[in-house]
C-alpha atoms as a PDB file:
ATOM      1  CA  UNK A   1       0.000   0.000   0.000  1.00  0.00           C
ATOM      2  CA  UNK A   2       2.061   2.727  -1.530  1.00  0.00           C
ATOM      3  CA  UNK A   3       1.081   6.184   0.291  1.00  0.00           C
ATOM      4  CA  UNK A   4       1.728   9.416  -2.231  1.00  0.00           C
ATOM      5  CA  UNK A   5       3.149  12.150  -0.276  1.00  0.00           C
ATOM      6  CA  UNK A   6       1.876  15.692  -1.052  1.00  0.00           C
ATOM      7  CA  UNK A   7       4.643  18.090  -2.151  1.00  0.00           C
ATOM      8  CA  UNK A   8       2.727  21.082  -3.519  1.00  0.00           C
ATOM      9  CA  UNK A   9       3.298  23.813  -0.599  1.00  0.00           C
ATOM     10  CA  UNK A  10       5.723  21.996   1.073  1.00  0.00           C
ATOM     11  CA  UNK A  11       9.469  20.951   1.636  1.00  0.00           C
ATOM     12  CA  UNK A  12      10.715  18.194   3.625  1.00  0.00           C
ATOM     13  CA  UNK A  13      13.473  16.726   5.652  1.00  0.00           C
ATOM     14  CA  UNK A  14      13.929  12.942   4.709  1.00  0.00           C
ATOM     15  CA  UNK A  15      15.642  11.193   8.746  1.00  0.00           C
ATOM     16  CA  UNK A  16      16.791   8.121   6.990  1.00  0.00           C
ATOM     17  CA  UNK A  17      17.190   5.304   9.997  1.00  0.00           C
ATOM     18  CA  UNK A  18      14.077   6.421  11.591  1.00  0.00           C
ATOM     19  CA  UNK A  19      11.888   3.578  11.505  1.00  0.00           C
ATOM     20  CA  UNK A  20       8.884   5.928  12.606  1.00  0.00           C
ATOM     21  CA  UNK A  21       8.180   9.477  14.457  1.00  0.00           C
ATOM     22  CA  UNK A  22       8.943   7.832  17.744  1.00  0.00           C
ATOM     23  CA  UNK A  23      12.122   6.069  16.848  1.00  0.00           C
ATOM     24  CA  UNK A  24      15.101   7.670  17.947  1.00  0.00           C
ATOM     25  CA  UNK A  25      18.081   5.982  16.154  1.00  0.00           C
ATOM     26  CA  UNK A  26      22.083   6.443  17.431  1.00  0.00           C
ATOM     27  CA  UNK A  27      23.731   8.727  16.093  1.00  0.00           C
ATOM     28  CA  UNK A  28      25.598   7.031  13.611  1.00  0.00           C
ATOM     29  CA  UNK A  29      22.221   4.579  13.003  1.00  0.00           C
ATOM     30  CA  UNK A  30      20.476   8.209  10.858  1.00  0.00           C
ATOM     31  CA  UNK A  31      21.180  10.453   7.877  1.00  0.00           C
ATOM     32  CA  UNK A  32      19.953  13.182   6.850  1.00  0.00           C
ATOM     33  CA  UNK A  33      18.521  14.707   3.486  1.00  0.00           C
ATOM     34  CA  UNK A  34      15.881  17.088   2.199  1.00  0.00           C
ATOM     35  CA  UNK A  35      12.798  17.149  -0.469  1.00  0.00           C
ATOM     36  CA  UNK A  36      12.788  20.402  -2.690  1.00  0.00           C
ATOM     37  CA  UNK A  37       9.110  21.846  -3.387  1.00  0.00           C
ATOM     38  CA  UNK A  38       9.628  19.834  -6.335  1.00  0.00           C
ATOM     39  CA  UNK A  39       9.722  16.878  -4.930  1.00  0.00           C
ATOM     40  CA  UNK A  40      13.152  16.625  -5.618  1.00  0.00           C
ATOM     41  CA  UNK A  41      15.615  14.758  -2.958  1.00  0.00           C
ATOM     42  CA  UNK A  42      18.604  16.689  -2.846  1.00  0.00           C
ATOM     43  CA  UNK A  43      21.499  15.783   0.532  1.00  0.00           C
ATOM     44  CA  UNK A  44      24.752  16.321   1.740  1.00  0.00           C
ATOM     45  CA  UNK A  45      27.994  13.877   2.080  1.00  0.00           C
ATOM     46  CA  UNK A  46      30.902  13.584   2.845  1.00  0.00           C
ATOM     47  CA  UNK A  47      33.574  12.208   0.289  1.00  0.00           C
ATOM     48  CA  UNK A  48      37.356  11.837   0.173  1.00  0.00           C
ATOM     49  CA  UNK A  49      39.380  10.283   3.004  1.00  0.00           C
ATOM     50  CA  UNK A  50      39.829  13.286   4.872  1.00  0.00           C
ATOM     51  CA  UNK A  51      42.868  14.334   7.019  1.00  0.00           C
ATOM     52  CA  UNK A  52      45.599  11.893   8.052  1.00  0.00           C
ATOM     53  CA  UNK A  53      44.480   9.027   9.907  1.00  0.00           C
ATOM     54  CA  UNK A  54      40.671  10.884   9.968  1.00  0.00           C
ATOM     55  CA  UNK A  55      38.821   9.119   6.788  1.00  0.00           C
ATOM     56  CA  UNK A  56      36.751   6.872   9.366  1.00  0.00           C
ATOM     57  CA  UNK A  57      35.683   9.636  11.579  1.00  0.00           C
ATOM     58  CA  UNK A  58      34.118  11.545   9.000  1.00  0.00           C
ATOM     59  CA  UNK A  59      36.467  14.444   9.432  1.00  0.00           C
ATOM     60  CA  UNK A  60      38.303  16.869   7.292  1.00  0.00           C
ATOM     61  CA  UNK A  61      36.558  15.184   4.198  1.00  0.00           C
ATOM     62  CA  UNK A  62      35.074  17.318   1.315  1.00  0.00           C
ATOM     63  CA  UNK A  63      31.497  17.806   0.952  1.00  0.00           C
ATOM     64  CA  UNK A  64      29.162  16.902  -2.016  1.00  0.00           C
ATOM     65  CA  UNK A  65      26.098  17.813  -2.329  1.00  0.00           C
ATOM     66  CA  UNK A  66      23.655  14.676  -3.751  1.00  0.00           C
ATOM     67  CA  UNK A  67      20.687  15.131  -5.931  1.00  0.00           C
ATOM     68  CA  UNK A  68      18.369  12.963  -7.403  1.00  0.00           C
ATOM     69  CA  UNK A  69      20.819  11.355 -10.366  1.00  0.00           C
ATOM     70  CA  UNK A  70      23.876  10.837  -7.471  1.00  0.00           C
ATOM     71  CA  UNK A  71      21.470   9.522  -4.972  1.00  0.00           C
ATOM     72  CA  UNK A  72      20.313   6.617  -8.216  1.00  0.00           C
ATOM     73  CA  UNK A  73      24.200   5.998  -8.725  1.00  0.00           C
ATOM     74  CA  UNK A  74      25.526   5.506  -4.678  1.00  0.00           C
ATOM     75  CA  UNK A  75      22.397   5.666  -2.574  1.00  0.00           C
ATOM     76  CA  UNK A  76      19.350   3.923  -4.504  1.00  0.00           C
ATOM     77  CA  UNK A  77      18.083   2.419  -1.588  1.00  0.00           C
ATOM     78  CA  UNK A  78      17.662   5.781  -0.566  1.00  0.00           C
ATOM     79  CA  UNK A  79      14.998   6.402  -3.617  1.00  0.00           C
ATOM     80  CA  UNK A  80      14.041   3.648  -4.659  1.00  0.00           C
ATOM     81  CA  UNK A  81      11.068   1.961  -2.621  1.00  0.00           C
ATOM     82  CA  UNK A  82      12.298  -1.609  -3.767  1.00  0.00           C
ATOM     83  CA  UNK A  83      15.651  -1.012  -3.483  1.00  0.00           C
ATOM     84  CA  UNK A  84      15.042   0.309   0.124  1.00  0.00           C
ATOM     85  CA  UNK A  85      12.875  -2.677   1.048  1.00  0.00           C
ATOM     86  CA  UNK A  86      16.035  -4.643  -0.051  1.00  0.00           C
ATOM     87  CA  UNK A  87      18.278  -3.112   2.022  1.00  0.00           C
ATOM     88  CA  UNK A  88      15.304  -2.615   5.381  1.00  0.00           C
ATOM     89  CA  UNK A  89      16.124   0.873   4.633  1.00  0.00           C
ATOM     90  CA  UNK A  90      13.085   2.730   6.526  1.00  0.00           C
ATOM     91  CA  UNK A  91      12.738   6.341   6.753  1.00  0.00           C
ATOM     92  CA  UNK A  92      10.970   9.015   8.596  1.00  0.00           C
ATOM     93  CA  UNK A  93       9.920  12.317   6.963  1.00  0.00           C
ATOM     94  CA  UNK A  94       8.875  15.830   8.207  1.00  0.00           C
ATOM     95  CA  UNK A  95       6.884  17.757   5.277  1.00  0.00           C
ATOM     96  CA  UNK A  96       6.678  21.015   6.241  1.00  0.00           C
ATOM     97  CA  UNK A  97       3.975  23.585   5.006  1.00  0.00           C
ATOM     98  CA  UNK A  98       5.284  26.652   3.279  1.00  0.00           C
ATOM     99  CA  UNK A  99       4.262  29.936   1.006  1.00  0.00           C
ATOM    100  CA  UNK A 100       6.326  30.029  -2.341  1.00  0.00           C
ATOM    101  CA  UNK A 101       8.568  32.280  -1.283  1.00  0.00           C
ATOM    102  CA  UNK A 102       9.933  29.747   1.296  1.00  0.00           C
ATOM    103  CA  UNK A 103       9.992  27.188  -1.284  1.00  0.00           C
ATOM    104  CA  UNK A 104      12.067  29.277  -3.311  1.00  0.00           C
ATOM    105  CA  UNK A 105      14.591  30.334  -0.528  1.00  0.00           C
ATOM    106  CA  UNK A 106      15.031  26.364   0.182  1.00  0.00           C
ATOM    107  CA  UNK A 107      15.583  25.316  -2.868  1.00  0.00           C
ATOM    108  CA  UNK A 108      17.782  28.003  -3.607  1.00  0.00           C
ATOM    109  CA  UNK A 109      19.703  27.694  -0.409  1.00  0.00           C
ATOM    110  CA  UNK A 110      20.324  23.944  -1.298  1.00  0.00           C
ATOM    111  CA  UNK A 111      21.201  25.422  -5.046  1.00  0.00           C
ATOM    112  CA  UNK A 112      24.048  27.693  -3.216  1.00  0.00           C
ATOM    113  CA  UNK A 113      25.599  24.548  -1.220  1.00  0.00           C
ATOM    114  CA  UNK A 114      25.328  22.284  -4.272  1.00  0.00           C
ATOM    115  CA  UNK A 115      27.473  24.976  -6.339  1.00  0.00           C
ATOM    116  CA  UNK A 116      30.117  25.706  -3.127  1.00  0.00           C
ATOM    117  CA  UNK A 117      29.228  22.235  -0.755  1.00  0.00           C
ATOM    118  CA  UNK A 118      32.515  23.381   1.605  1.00  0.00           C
ATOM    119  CA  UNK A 119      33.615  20.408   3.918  1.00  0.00           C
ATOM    120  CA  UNK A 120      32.320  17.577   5.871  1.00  0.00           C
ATOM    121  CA  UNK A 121      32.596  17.018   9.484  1.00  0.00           C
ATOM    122  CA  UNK A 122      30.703  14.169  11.340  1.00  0.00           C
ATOM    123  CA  UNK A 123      30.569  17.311  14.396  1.00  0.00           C
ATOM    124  CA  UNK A 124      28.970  19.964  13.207  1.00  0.00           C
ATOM    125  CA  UNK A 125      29.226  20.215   9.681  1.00  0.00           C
ATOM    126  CA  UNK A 126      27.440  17.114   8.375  1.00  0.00           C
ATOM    127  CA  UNK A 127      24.503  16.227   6.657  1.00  0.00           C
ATOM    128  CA  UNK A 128      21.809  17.748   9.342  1.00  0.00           C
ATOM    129  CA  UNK A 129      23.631  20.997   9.691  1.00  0.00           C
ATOM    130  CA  UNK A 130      23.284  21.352   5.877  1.00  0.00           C
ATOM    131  CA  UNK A 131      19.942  20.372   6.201  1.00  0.00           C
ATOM    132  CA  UNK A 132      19.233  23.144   9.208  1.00  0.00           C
ATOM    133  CA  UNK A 133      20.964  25.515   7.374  1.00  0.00           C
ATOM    134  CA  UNK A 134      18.393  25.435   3.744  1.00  0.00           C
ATOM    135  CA  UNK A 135      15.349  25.720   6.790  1.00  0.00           C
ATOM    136  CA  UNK A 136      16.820  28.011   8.462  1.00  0.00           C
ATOM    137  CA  UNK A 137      17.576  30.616   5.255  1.00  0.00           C
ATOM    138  CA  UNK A 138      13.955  29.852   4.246  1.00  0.00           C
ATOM    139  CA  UNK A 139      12.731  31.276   7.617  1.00  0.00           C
ATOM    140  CA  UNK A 140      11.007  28.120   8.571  1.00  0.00           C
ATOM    141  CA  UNK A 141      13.739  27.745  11.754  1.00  0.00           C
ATOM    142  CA  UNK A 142      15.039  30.615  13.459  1.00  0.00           C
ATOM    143  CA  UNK A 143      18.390  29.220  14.183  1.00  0.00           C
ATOM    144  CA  UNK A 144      20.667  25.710  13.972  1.00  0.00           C
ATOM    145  CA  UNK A 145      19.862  22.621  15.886  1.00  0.00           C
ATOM    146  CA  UNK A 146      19.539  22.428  19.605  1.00  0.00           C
ATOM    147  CA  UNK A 147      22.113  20.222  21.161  1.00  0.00           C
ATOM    148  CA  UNK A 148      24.068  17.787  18.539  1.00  0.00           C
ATOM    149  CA  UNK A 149      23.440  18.456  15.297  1.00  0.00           C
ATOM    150  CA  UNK A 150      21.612  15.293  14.077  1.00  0.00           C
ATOM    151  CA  UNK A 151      19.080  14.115  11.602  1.00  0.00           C
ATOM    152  CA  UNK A 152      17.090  13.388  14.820  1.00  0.00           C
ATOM    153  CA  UNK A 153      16.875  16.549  16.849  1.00  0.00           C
ATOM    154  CA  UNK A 154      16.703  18.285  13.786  1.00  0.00           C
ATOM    155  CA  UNK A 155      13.300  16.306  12.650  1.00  0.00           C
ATOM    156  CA  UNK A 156      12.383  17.243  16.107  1.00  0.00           C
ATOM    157  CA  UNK A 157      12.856  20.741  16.217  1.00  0.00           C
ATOM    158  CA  UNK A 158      10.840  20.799  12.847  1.00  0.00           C
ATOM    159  CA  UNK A 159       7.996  18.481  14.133  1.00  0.00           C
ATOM    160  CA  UNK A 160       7.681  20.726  17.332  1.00  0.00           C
ATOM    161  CA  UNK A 161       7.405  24.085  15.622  1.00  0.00           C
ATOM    162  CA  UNK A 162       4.524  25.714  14.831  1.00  0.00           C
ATOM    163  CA  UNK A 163       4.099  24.970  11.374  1.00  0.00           C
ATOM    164  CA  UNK A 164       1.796  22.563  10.081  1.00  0.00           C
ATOM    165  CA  UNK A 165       4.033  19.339   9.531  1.00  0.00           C
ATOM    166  CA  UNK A 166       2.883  15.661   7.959  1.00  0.00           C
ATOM    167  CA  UNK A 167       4.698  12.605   8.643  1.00  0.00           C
ATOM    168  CA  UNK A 168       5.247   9.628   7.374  1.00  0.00           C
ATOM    169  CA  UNK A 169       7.553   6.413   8.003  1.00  0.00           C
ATOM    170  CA  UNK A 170       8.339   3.801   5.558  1.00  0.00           C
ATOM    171  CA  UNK A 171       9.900   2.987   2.787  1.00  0.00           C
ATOM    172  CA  UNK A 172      10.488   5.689   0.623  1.00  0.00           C
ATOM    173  CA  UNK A 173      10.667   6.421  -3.264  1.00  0.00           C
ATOM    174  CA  UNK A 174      11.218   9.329  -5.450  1.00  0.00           C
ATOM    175  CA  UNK A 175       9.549   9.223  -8.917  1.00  0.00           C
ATOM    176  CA  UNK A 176      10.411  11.410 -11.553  1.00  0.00           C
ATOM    177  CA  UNK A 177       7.181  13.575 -13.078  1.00  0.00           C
ATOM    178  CA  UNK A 178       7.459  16.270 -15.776  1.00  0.00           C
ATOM    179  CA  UNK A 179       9.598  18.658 -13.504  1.00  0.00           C
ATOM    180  CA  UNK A 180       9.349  17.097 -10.311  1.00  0.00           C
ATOM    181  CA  UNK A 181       9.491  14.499  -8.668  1.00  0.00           C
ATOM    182  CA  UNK A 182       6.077  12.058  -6.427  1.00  0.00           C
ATOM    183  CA  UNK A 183       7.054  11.033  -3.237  1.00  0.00           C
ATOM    184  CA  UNK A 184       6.211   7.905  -2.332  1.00  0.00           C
ATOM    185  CA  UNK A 185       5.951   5.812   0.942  1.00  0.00           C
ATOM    186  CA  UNK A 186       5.460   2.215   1.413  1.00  0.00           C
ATOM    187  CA  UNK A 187       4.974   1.896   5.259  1.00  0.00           C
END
């Protein structure tokens, strides 16, 4: 029972890991990555080895920023429903209600990083701070994540604000449409 996801008026924040709302993975058990107001999954990741002796602690690496044709090539699993069900890849996302000129400062926030993605850090420059920082220049957060920046607390600041916020846990799927993209869940 595939669920569509609406995506007209709204971004999202894709907590993949999160098995549902009350799941709270560890904190190397999540990742983080967005949905555009096209539907579009776009995320950020670390590549490279990093500093000397560092490559396995996710520090010093260079960031990349992933959209829809990267995710296909090194993540499918993380948009491809069957390829996710292969892999017991379940997901949790937060789709938050905005006006269009939200939408466009999100999208074009993740546009910025995607052209200049800077570095990687596991500690406070990963994949939820990148995340924080697109919601946070679309006005939908007034500031970064409270306590450690994960996928996690970040869903949670999002899900406790006062915007109108769906969610849904499953697997999840990304189909491409005209300009966009449906979002799909399979819980």
């Amino acid at each position: 029972m595939t669920i569509s996801v609406p995506t007209s008026g709204y971004i999202g924040l894709v907590v993949r890991g999160k098995t549902s709302r009350g799941h709270h993975p560890g904190v190397m058990e999540q990742h983080a990555d967005c949905i555009l107001s096209t539907g579009a999954p776009v995320g950020f990741y670390g590549t490279g080895r990093g500093t000397s002796g560092s490559g396995s602690t996710g520090m010093g690496m260079s960031g990349i920023v992933y959209d829809f044709s990267m995710l296909l090539r090194y993540r499918p699993y993380y948009i491809d429903i069957v390829e996710a069900k292969k892999y017991s890849m379940k997901s949790t996302i937060a789709m938050v209600q905005v006006v269009p000129a939200e939408a466009r400062a999100f999208d074009a926030a993740w546009a910025t990083m995607s052209g200049s993605p800077g570095g990687f850090a596991i500690l406070g420059n990963n994949c939820s701070t990148h995340a924080s920082k697109a919601f946070v220049a679309a006005g939908i957060l007034p500031g970064g994540i409270p306590g450690l920046d994960t996928p996690d607390n970040l869903f949670e600041q999002l899900v406790t604000s006062t915007r109108k916020t769906l969610v849904y846990s499953g697997y999840v799927g990304f189909v491409p449409r005209g300009a966009g993209y449906d979002v799909q869940v399979d819980p």
